[in-house]
N, C-alpha and C. Protein backbone atom coordinates (compact mmCIF):
# COMPACT_ATOMS: atom_id res chain seq x y z
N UNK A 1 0.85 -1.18 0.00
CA UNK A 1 0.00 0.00 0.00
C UNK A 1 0.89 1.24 0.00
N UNK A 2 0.77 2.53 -0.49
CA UNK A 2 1.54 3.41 -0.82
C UNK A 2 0.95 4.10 0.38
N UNK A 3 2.43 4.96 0.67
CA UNK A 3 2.33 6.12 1.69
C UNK A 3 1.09 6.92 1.75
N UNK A 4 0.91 7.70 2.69
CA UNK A 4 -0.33 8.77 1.98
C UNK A 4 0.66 10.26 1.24
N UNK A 5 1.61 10.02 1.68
CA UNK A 5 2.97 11.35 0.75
C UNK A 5 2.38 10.77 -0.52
N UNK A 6 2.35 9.47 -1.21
CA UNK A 6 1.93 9.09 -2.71
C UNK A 6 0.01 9.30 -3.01
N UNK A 7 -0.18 9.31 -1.87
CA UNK A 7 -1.82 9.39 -2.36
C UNK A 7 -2.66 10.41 -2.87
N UNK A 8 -3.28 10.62 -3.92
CA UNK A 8 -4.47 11.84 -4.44
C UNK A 8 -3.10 12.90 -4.90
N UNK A 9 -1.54 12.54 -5.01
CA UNK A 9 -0.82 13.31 -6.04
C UNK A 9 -0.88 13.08 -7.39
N UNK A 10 -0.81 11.93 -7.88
CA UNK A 10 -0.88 11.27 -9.02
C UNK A 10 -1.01 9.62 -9.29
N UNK A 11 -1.63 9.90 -10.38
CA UNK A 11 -1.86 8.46 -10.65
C UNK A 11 -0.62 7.32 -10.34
N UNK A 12 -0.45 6.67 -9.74
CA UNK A 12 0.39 5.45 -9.94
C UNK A 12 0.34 3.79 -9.76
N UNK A 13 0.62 3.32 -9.71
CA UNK A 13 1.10 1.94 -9.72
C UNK A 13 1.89 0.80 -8.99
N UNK A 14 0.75 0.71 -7.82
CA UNK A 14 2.08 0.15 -7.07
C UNK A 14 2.40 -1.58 -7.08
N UNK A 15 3.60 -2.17 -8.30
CA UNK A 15 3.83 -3.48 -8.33
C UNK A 15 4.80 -4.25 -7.22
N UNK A 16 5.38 -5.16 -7.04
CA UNK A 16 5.71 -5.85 -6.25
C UNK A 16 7.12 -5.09 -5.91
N UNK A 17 7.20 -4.83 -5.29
CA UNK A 17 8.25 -4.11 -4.72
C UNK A 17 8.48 -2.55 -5.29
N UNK A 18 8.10 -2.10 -5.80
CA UNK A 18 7.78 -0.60 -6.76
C UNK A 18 6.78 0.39 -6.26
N UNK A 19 6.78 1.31 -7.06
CA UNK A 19 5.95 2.27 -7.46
C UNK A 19 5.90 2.97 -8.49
N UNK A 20 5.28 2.85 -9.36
CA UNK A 20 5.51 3.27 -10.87
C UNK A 20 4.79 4.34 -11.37
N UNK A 21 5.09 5.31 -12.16
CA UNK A 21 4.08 6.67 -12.42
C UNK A 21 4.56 7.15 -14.12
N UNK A 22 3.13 6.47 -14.79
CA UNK A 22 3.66 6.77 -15.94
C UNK A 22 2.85 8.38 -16.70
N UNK A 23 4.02 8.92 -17.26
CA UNK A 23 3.21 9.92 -17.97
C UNK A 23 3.38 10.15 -19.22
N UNK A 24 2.16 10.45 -19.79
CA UNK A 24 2.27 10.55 -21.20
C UNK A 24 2.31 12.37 -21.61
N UNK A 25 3.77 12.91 -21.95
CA UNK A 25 3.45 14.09 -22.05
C UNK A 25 2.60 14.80 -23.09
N UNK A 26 2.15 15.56 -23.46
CA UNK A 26 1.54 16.29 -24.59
C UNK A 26 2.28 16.39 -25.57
N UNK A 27 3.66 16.71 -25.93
CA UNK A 27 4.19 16.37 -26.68
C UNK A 27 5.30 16.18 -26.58
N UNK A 28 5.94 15.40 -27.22
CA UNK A 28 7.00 14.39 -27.33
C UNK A 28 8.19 14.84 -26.89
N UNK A 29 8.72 14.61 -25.84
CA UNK A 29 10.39 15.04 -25.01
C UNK A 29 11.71 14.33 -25.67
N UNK A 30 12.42 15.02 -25.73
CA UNK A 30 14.17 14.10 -25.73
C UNK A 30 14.88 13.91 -23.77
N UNK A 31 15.37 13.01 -24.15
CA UNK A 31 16.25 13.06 -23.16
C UNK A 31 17.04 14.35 -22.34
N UNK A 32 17.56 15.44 -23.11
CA UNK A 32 18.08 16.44 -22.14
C UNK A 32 17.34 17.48 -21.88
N UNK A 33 15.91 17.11 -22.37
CA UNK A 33 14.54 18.16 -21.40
C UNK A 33 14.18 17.29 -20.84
N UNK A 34 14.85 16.34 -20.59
CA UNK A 34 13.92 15.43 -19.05
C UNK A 34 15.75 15.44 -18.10
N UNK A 35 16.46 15.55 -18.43
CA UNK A 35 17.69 15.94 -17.87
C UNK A 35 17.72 17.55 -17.35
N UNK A 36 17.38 18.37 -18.14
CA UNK A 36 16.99 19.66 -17.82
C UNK A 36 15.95 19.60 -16.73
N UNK A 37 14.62 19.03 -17.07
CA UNK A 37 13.82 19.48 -15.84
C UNK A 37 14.45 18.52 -14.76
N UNK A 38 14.85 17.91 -15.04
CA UNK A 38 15.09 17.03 -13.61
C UNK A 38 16.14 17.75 -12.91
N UNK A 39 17.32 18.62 -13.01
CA UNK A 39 18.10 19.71 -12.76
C UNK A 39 17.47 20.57 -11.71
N UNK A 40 16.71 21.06 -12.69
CA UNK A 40 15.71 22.23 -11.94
C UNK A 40 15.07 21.54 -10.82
N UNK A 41 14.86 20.61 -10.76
CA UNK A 41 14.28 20.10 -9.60
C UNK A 41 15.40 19.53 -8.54
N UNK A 42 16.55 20.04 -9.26
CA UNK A 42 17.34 19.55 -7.70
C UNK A 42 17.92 18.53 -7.78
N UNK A 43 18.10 17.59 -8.80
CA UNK A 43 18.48 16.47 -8.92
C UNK A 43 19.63 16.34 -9.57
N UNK A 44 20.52 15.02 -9.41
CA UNK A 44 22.13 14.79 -9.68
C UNK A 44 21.44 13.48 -10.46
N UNK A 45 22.41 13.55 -11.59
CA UNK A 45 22.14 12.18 -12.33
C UNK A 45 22.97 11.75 -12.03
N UNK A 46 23.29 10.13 -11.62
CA UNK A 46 23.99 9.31 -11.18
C UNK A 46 24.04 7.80 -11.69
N UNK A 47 22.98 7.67 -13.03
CA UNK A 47 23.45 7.00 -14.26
C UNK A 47 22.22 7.11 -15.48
N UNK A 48 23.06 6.78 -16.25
CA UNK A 48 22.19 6.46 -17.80
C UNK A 48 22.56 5.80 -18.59
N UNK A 49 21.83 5.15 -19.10
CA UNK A 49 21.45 4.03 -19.90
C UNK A 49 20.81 3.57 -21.02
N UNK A 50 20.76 2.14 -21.05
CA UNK A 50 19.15 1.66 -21.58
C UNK A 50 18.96 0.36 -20.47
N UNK A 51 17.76 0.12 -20.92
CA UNK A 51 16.94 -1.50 -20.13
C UNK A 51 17.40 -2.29 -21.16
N UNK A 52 17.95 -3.27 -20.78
CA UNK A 52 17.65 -4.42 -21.75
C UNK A 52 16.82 -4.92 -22.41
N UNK A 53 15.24 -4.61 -21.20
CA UNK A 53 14.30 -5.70 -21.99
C UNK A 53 13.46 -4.94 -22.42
N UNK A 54 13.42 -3.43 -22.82
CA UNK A 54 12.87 -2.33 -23.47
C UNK A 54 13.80 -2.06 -24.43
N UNK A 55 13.11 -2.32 -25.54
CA UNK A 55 13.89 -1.64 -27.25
C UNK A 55 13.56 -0.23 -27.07
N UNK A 56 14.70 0.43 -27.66
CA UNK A 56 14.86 1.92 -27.52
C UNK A 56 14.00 3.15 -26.51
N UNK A 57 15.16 3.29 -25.81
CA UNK A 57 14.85 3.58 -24.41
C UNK A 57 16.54 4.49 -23.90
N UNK A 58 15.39 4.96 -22.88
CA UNK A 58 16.97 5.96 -22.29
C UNK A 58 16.52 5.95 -20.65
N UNK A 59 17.31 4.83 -19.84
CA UNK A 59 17.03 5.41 -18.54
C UNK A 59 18.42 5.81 -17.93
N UNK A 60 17.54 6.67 -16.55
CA UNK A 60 18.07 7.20 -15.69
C UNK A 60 17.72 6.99 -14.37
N UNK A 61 18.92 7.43 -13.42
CA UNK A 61 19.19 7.08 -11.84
C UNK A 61 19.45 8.86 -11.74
N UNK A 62 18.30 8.95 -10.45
CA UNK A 62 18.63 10.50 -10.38
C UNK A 62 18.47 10.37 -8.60
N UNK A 63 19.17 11.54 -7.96
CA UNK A 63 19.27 11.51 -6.23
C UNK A 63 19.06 13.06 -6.27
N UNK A 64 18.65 13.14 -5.17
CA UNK A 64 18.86 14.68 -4.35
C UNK A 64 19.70 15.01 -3.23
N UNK A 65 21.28 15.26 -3.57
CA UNK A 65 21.83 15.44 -2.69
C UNK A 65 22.67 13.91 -2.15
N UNK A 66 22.63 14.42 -0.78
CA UNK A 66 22.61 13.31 0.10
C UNK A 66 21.30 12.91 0.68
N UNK A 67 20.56 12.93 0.07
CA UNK A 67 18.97 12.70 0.90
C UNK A 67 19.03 11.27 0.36
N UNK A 68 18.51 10.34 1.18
CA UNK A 68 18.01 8.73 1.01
C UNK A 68 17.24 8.99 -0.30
N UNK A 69 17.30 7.75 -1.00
CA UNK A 69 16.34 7.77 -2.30
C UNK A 69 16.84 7.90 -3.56
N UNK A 70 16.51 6.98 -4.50
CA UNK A 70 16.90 6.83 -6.22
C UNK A 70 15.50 7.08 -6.73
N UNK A 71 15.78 7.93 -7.52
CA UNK A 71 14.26 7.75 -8.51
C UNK A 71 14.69 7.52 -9.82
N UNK A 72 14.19 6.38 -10.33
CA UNK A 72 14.76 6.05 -12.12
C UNK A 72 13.82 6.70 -12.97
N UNK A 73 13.99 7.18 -13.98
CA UNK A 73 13.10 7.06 -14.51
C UNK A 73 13.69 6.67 -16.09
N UNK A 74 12.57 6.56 -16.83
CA UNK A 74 12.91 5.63 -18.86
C UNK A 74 12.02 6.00 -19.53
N UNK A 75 12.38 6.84 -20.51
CA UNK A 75 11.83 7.57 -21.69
C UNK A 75 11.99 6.48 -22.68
N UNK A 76 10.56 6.24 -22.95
CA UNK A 76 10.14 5.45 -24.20
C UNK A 76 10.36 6.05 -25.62
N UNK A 77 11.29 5.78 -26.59
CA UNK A 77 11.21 7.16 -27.41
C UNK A 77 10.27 6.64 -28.44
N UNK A 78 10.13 5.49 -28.82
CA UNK A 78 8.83 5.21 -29.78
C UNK A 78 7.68 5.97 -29.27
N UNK A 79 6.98 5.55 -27.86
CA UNK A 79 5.57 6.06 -27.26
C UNK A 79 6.16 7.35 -27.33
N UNK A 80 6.95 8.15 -26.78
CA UNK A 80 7.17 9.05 -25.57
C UNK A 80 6.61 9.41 -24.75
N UNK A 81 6.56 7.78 -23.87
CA UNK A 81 6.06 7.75 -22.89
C UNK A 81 7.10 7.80 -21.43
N UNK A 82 6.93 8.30 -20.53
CA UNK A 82 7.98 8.47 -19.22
C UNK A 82 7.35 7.75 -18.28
N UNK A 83 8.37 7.04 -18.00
CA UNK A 83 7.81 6.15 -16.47
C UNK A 83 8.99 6.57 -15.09
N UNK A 84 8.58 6.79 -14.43
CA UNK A 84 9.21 7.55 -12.99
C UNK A 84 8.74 5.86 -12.04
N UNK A 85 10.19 5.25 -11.47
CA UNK A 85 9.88 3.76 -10.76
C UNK A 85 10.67 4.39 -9.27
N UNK A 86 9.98 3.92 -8.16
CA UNK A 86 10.77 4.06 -7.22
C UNK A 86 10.58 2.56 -6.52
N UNK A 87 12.00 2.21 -6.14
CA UNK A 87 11.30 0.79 -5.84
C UNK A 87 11.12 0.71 -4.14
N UNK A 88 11.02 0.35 -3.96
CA UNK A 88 10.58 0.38 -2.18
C UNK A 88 11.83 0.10 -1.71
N UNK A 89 13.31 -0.17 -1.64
CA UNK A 89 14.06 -0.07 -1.02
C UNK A 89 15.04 1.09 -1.30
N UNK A 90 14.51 2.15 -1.90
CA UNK A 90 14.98 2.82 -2.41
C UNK A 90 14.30 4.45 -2.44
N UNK A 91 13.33 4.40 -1.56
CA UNK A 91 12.26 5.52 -1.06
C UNK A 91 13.04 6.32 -0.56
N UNK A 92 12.77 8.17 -0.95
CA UNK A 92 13.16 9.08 -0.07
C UNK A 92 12.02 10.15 0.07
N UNK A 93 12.01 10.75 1.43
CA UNK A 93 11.02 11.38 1.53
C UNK A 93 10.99 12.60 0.45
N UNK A 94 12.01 12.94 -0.33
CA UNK A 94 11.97 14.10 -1.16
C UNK A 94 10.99 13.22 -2.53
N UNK A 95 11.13 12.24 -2.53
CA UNK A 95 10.53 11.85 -4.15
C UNK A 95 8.99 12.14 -4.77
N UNK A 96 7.87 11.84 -3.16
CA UNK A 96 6.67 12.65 -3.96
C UNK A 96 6.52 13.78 -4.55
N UNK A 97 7.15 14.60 -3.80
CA UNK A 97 6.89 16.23 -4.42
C UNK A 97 8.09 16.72 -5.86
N UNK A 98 8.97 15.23 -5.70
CA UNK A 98 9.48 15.82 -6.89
C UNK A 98 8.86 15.32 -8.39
N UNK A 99 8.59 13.97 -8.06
CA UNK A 99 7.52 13.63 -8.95
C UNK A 99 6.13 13.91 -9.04
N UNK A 100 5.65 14.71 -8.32
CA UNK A 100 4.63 15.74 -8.64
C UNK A 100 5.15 17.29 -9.67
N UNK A 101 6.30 17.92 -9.45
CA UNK A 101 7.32 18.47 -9.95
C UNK A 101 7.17 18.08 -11.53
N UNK A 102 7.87 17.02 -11.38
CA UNK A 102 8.21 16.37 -12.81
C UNK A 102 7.01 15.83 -13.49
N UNK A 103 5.82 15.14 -13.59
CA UNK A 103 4.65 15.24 -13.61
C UNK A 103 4.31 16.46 -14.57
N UNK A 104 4.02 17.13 -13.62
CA UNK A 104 3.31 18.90 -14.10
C UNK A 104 4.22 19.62 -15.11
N UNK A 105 5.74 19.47 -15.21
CA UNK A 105 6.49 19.97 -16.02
C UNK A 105 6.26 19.19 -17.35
N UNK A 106 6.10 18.01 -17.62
CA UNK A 106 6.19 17.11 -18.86
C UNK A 106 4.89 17.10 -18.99
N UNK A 107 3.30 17.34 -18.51
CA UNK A 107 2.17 17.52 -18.83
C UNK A 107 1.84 18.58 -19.60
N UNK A 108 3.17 19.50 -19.24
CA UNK A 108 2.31 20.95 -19.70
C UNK A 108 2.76 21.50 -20.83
């Protein structure tokens, strides 16, 4: 069951050990405007990638600081669709409000 910090912010998903929040922006992002907003929000990238078991894809490992907490997130570039995963051993209290943050920036 998700925190109430995750509840009535946004839609998400909570799978077996996760929390998943996908958004579909209005229109279609690259990678260094989701590097850019994620900046602005305070955040250190601390890796990038791809998934293996997702064809063309760009993820990322992003922190705030020294504050507890990884938030990944993976830009679909076929959909451009964004999925923001936090997995439960990996929770920091900064991550709702930044993914409310990030959310509202890629919606709008």
């Amino acid at each position: 069951m998700p925190s109430p910090k995750w509840e009535g912010i946004f839609v998400y998903i909570h799978l077996q050990n996760m929390m998943e929040v996908r958004i579909n922006p209005v229109s279609k992002v690259v990678g260094p405007y989701i590097e850019q907003v994620c900046a602005n929000a305070g955040l250190q990238q601390t890796m990038k990638g791809s998934l293996k078991s997702i064809p063309v894809n760009t993820h990322w490992h992003f922190k705030k600081g020294k504050e507890k907490g990884i938030l990944e997130i993976t830009l679909h570039h076929h959909s451009g669709e964004v999925v923001l995963l936090v997995h439960d051993n990996r929770k920091g209290d900064w991550i709702p409000k930044v993914v409310q943050f990030l959310k509202a920036q890629l919606e709008s």
